[in-house]
C-alpha atoms as a PDB file:
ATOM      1  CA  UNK A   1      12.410 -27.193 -13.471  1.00  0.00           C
ATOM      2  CA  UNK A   2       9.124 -26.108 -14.707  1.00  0.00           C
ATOM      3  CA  UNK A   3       7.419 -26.120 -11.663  1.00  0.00           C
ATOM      4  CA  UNK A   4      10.083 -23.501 -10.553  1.00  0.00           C
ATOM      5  CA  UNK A   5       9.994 -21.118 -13.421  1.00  0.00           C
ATOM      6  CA  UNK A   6       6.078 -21.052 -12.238  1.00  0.00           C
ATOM      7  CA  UNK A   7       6.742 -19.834  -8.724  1.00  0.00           C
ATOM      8  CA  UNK A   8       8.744 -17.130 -10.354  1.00  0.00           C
ATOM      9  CA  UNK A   9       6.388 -16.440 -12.813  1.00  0.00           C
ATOM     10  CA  UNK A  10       3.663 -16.550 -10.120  1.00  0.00           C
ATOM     11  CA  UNK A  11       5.676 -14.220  -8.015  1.00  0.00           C
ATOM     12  CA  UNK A  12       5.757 -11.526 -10.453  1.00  0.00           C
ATOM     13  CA  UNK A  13       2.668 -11.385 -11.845  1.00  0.00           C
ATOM     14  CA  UNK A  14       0.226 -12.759  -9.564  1.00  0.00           C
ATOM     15  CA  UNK A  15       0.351  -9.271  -7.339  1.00  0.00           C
ATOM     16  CA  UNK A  16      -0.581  -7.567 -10.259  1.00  0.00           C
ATOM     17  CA  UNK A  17      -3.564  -9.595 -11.217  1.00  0.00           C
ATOM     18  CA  UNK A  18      -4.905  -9.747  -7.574  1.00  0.00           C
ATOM     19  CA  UNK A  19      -4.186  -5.452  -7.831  1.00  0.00           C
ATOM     20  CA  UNK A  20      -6.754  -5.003 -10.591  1.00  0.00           C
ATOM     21  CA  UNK A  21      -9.151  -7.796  -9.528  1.00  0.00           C
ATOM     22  CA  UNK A  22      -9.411  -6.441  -5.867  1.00  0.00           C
ATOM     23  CA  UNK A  23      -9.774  -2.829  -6.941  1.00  0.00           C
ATOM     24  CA  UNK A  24     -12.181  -3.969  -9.539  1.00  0.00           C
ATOM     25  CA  UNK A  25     -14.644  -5.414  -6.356  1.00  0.00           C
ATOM     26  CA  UNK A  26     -14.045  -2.082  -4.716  1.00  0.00           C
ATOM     27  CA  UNK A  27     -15.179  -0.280  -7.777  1.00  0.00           C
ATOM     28  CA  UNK A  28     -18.347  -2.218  -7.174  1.00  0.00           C
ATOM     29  CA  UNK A  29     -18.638  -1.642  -3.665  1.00  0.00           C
ATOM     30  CA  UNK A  30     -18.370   1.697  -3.782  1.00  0.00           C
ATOM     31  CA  UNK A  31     -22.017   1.914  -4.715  1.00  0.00           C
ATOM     32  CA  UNK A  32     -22.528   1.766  -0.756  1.00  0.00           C
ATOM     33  CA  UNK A  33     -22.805   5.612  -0.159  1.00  0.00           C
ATOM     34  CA  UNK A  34     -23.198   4.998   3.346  1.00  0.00           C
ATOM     35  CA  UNK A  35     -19.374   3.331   3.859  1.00  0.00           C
ATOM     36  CA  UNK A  36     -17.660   5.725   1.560  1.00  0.00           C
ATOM     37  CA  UNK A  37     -15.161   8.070   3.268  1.00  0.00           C
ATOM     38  CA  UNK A  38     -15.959  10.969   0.719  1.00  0.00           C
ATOM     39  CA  UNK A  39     -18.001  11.419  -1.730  1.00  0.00           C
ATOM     40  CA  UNK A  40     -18.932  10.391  -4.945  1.00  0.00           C
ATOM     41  CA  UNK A  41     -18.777  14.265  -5.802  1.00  0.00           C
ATOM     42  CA  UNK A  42     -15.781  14.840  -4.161  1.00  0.00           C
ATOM     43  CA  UNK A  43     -14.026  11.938  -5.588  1.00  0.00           C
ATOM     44  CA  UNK A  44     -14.917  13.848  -8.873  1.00  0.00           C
ATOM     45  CA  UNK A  45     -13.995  17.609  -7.794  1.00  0.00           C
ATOM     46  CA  UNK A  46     -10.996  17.435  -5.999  1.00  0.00           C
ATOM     47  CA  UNK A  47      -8.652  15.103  -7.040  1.00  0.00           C
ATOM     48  CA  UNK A  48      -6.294  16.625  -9.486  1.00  0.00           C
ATOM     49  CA  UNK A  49      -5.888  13.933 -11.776  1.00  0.00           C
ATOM     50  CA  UNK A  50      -8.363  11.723 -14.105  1.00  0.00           C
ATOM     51  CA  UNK A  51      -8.473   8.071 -13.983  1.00  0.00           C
ATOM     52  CA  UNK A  52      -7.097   7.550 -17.098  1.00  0.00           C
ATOM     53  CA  UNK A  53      -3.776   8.773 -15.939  1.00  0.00           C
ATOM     54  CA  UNK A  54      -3.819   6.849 -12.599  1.00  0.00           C
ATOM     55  CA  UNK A  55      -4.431   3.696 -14.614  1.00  0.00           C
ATOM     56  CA  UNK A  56      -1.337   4.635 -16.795  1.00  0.00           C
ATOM     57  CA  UNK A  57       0.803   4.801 -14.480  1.00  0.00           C
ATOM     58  CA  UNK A  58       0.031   1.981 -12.453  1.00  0.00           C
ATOM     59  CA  UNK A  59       0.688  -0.288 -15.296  1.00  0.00           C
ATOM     60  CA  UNK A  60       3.708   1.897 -15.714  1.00  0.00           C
ATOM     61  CA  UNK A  61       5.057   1.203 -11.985  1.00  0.00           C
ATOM     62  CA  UNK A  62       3.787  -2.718 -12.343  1.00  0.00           C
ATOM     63  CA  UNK A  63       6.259  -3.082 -15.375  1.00  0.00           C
ATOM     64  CA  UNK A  64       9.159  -1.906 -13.654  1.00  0.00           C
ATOM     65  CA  UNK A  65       8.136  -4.020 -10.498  1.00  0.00           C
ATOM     66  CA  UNK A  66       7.897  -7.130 -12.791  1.00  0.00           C
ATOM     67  CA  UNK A  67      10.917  -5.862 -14.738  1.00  0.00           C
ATOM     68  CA  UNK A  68      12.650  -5.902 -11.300  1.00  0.00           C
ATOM     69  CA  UNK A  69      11.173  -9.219  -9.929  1.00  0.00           C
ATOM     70  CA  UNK A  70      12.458 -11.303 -12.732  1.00  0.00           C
ATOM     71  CA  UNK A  71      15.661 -10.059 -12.297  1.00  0.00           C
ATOM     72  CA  UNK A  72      15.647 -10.523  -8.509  1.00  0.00           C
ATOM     73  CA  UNK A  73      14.588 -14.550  -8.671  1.00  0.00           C
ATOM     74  CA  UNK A  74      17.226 -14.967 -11.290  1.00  0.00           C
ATOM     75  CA  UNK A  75      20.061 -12.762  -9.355  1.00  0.00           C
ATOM     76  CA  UNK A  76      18.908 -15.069  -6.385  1.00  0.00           C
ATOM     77  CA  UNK A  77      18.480 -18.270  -7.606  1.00  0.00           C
ATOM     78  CA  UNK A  78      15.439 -20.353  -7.205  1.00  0.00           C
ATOM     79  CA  UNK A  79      15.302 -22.713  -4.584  1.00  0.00           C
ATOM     80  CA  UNK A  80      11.422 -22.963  -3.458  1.00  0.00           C
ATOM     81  CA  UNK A  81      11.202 -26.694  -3.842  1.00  0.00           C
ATOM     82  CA  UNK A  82      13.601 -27.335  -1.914  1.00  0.00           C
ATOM     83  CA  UNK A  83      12.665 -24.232   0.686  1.00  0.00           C
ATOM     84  CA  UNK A  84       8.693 -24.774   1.011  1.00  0.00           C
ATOM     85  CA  UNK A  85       9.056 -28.750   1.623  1.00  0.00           C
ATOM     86  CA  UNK A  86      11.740 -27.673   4.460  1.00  0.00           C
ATOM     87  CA  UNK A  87       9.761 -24.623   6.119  1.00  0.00           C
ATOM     88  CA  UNK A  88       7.271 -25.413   8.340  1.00  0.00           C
ATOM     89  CA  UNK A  89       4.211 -22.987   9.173  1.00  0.00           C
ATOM     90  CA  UNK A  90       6.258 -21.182  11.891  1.00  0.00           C
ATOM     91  CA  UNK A  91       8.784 -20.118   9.575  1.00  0.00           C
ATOM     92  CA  UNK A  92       7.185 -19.180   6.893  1.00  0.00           C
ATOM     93  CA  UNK A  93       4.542 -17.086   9.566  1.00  0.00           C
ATOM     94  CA  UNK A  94       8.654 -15.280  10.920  1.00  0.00           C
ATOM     95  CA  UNK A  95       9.246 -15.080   7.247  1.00  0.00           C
ATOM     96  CA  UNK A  96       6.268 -13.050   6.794  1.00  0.00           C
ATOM     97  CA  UNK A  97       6.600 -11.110   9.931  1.00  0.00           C
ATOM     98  CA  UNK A  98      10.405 -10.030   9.062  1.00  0.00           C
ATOM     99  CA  UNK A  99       9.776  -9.000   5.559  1.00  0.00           C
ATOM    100  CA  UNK A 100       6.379  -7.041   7.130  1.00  0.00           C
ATOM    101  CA  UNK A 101       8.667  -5.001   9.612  1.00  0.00           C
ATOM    102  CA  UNK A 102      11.275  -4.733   6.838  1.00  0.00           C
ATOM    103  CA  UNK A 103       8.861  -3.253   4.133  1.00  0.00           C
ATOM    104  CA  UNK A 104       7.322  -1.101   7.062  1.00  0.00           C
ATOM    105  CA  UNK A 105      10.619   0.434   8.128  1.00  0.00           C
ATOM    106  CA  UNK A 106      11.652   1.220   4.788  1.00  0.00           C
ATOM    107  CA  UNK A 107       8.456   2.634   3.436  1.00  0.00           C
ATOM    108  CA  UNK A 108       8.126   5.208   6.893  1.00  0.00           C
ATOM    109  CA  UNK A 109      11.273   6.805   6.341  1.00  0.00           C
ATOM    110  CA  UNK A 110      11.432   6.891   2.514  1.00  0.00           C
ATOM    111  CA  UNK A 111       7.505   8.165   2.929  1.00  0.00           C
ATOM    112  CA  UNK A 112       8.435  11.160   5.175  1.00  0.00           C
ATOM    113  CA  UNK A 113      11.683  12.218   3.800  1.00  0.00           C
ATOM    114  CA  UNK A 114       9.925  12.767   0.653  1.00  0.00           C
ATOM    115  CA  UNK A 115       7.088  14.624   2.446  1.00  0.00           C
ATOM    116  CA  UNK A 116      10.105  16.948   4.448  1.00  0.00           C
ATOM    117  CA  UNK A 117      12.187  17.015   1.956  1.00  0.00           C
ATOM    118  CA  UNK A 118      10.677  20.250  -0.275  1.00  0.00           C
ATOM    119  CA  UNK A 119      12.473  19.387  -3.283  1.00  0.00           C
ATOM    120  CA  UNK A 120      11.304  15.805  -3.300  1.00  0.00           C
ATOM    121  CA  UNK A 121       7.832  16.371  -2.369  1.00  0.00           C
ATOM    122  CA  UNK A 122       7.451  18.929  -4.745  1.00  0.00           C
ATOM    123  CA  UNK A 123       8.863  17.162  -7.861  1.00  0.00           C
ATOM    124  CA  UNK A 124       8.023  13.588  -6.930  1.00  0.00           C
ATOM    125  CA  UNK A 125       5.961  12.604  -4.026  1.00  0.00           C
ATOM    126  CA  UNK A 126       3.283  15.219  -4.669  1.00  0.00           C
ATOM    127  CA  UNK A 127       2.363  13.493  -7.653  1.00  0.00           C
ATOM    128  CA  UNK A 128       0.558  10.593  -5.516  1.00  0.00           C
ATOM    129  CA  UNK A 129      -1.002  13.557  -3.340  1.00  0.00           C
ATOM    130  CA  UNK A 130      -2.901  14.966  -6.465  1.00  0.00           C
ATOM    131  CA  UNK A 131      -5.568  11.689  -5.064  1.00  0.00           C
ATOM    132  CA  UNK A 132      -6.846  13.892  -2.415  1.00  0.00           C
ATOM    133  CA  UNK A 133      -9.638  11.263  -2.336  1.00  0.00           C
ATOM    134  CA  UNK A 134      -8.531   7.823  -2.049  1.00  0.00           C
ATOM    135  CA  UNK A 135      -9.949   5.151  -4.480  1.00  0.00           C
ATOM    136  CA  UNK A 136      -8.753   1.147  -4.856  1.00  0.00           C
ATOM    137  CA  UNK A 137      -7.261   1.246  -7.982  1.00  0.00           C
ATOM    138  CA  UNK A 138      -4.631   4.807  -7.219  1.00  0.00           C
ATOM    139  CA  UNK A 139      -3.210   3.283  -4.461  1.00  0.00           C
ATOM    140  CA  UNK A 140      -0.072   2.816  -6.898  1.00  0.00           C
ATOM    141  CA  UNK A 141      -0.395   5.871  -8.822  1.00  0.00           C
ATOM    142  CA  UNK A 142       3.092   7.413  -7.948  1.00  0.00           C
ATOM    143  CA  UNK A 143       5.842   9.077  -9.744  1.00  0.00           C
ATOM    144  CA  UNK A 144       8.413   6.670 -11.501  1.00  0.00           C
ATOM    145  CA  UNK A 145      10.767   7.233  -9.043  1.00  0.00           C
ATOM    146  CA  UNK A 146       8.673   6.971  -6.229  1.00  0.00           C
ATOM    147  CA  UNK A 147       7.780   3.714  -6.794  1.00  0.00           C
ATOM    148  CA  UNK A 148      11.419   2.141  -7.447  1.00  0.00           C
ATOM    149  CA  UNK A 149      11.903   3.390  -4.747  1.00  0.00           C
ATOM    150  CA  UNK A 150       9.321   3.026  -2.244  1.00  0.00           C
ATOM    151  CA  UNK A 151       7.491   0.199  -3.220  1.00  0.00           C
ATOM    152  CA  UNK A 152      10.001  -2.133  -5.496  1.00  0.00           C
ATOM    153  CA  UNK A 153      13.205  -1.771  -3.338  1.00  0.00           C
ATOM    154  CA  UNK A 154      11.141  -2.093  -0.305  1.00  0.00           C
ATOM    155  CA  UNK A 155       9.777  -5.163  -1.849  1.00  0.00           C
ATOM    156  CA  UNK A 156      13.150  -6.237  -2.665  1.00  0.00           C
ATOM    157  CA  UNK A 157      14.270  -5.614   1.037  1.00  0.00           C
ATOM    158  CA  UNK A 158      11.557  -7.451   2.216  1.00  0.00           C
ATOM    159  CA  UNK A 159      12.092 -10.166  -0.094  1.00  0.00           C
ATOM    160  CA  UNK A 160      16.037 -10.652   0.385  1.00  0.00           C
ATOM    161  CA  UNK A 161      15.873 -10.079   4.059  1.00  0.00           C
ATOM    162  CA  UNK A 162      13.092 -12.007   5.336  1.00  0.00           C
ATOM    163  CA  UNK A 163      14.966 -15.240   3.748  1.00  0.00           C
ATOM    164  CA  UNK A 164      11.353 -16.399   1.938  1.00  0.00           C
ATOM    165  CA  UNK A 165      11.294 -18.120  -1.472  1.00  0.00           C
ATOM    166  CA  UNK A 166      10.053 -17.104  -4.857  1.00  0.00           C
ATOM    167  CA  UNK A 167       6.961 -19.289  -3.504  1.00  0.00           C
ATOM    168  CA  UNK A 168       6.717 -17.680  -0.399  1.00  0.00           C
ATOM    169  CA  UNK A 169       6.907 -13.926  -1.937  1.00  0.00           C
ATOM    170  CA  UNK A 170       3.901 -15.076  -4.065  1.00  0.00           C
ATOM    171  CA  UNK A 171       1.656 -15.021  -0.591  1.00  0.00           C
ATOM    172  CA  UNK A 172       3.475 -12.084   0.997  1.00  0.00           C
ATOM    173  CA  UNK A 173       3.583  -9.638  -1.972  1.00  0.00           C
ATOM    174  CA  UNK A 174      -0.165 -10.986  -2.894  1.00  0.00           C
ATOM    175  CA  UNK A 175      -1.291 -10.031   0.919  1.00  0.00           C
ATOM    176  CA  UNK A 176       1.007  -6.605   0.329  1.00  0.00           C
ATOM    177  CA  UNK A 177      -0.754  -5.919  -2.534  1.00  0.00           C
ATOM    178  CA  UNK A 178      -4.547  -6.600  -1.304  1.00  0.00           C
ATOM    179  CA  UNK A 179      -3.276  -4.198   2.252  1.00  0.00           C
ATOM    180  CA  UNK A 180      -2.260  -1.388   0.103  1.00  0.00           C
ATOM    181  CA  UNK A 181      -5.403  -1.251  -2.292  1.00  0.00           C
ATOM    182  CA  UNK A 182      -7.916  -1.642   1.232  1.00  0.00           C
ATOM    183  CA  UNK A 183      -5.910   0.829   3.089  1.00  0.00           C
ATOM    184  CA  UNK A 184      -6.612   3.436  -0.437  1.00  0.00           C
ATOM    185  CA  UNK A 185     -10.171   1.930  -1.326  1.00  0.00           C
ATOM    186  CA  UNK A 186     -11.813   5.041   0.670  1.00  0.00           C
ATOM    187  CA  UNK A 187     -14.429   2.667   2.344  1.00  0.00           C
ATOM    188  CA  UNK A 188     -15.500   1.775   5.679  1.00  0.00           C
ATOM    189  CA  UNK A 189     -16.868  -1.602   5.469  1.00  0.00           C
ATOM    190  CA  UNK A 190     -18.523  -3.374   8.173  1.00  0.00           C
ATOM    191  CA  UNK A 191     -17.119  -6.717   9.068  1.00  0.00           C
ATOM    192  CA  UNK A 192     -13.672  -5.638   6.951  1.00  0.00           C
ATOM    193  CA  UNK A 193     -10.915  -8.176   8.792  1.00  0.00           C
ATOM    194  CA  UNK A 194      -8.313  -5.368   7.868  1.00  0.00           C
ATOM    195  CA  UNK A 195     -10.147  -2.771   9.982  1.00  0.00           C
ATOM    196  CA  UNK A 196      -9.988  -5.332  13.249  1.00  0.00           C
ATOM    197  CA  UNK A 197      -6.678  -6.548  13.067  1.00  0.00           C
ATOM    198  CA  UNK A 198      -5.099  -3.243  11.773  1.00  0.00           C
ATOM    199  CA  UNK A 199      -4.816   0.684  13.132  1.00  0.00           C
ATOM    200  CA  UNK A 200      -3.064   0.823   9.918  1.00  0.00           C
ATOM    201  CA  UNK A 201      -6.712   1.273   7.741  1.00  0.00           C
ATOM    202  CA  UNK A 202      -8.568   3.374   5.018  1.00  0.00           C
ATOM    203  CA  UNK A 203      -9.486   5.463   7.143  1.00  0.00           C
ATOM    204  CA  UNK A 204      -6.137   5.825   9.202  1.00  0.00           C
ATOM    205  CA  UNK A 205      -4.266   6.686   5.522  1.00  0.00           C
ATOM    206  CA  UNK A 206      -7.370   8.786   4.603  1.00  0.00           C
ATOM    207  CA  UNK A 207      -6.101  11.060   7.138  1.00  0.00           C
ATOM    208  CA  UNK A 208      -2.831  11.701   5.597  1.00  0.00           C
ATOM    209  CA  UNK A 209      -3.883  12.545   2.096  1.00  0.00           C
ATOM    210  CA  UNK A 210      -5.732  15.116   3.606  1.00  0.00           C
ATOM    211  CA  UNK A 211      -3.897  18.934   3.961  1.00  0.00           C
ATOM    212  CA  UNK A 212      -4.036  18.888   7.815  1.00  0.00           C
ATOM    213  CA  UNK A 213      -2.891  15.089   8.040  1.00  0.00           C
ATOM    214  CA  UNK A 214      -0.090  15.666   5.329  1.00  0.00           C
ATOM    215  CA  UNK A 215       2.985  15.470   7.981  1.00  0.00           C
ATOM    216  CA  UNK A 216       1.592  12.673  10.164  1.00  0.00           C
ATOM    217  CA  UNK A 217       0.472   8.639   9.827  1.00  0.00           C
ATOM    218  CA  UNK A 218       3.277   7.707   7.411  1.00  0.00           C
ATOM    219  CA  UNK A 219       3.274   4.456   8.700  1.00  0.00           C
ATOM    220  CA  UNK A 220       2.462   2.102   5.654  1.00  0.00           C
ATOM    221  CA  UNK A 221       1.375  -0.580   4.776  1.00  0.00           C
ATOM    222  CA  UNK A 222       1.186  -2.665   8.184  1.00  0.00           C
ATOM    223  CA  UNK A 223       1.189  -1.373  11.408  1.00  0.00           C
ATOM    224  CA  UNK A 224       1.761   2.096  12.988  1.00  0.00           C
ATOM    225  CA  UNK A 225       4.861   1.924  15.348  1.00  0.00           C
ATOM    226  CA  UNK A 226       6.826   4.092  13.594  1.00  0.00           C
ATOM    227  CA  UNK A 227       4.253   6.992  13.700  1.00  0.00           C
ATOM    228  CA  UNK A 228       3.743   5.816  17.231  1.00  0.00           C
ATOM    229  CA  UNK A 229       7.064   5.945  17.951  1.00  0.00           C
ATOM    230  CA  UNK A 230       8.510   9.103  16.631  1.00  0.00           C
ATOM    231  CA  UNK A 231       5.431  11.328  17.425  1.00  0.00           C
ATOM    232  CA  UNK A 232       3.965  11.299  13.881  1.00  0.00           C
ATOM    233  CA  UNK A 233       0.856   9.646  15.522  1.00  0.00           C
ATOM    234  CA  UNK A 234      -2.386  11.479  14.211  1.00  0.00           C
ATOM    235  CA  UNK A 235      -4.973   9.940  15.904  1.00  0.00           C
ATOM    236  CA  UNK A 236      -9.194   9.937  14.220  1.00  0.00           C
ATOM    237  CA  UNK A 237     -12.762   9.483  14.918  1.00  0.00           C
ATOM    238  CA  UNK A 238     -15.259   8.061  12.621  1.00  0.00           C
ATOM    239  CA  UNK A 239     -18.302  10.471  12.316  1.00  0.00           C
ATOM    240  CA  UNK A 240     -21.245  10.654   9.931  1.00  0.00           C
ATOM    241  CA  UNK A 241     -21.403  13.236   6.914  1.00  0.00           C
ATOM    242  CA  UNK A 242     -24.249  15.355   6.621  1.00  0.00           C
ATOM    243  CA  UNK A 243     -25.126  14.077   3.287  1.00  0.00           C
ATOM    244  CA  UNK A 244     -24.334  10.176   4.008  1.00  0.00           C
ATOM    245  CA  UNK A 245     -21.459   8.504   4.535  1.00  0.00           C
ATOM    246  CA  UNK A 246     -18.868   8.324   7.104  1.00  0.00           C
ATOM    247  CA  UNK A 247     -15.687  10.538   7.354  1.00  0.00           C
ATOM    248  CA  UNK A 248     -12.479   9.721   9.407  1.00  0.00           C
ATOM    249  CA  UNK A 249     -11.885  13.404  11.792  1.00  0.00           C
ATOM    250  CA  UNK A 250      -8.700  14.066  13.865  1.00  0.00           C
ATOM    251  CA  UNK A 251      -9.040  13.806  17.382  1.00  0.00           C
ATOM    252  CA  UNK A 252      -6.454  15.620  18.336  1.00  0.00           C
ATOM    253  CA  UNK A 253      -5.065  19.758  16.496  1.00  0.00           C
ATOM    254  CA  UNK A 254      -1.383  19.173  15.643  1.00  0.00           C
ATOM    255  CA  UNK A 255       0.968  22.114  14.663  1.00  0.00           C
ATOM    256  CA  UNK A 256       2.544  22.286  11.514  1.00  0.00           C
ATOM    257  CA  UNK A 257       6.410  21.007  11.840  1.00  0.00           C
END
């Protein structure tokens, strides 16, 4: 019974740990002017909020995830004894790859409703667009609302859909978690496994948090079919600043919708 209450436990907060210990190494890597996607200055200039209010409400949105997740393994019972000595490595690998598509699906159409619907982007949305430069540790930084319902019901979703275990959803929401703060870290690095085996990158999401990108590459925080596949495709090149660094450029001009 113990060993149980630990998966749960593990489940709900070991996402959150891994969120502040992998934006901490980015923090540190971000020394490396020549990978940065902006910078340092602009980091400083343009975004419309300071630090101190992304970090509160992170920890804001991670209370009402954990809030959420408790209530979720109890709702659903706890069976990840008797689930992980059952599952083999193939179904734990269509586990992941359900709850993936799952989390994808909802997060593209929640993610550009609020960015069509005026009201909601306005009132709600906008408030993760004041990071006009991307760093690690903002890649939660949303309104209170936002995140319910973005990020914890599509985590839910995931969760309840895909069939995994409390055990399981420690690994998934853990590899979520690290996807989300790469894809916001506002670095290039060389050798970066997310950059190979994902069109879904920093530099991919960099696009859309800037003003000519803001109706296009929704997709988040796996792949890009849905942007693919309903024309909100905005495709980049990676080009040298002037003064050091690297910045992600559109390839192609897009209208305004």
């Amino acid at each position: 019974m113990g060993f149980s209450v630990s998966d749960e436990l593990l489940g709900t907060f070991v996402p959150i740990l891994i969120y502040w210990a992998y934006s901490g190494l980015y923090i540190l890597l971000g020394s490396f002017e020549n990978y940065r996607l902006h910078s340092r200055k602009d980091e400083d200039d343009k975004n419309l909020v300071s630090k101190k209010t992304v970090i509160k409400g992170v920890l804001l949105q991670q209370t009402v995830q954990a809030i959420v997740a408790i209530l979720l393994f109890t709702v659903t019972g706890n069976d990840s004894e008797a689930d992980m000595g059952q599952s083999s490595f193939i179904v734990l690998a269509r586990q992941f790859f359900i709850a993936m598509l799952v989390l994808d699906t909802w997060q593209y159409f929640m993610h550009r409703y609020m960015h069509h619907n005026k009201f909601l982007y306005r009132h709600i949305h906008s408030q993760h667009h004041r990071l006009v430069v991307p760093y690690a540790f903002g890649a939660l930084y949303n309104h209170p609302l936002e995140g319910l319902l973005l990020d914890t019901i599509g985590g839910a979703l995931s969760f309840l859909l895909s069939g995994m275990s409390p055990r399981g959803s420690v690994f998934f929401f853990s590899f979520a978690t690290i996807k989300t703060v790469d894809d916001h870290c506002g670095l290039w690095l060389p050798g970066n496994l997310f950059h190979i085996f994902f069109k879904n990158n920093s530099a991919y999401h960099d696009i859309h948090h800037q003003l000519y990108g803001n109706k296009y590459n929704f997709s988040q925080p796996f792949f890009v079919t849905w942007d693919r596949i309903l024309g909100t495709y905005m495709p980049y090149s990676l080009e040298k600043r002037v003064d050091g660094g690297l910045e992600a450029r559109p390839t192609k001009v897009h209208k305004d919708d």
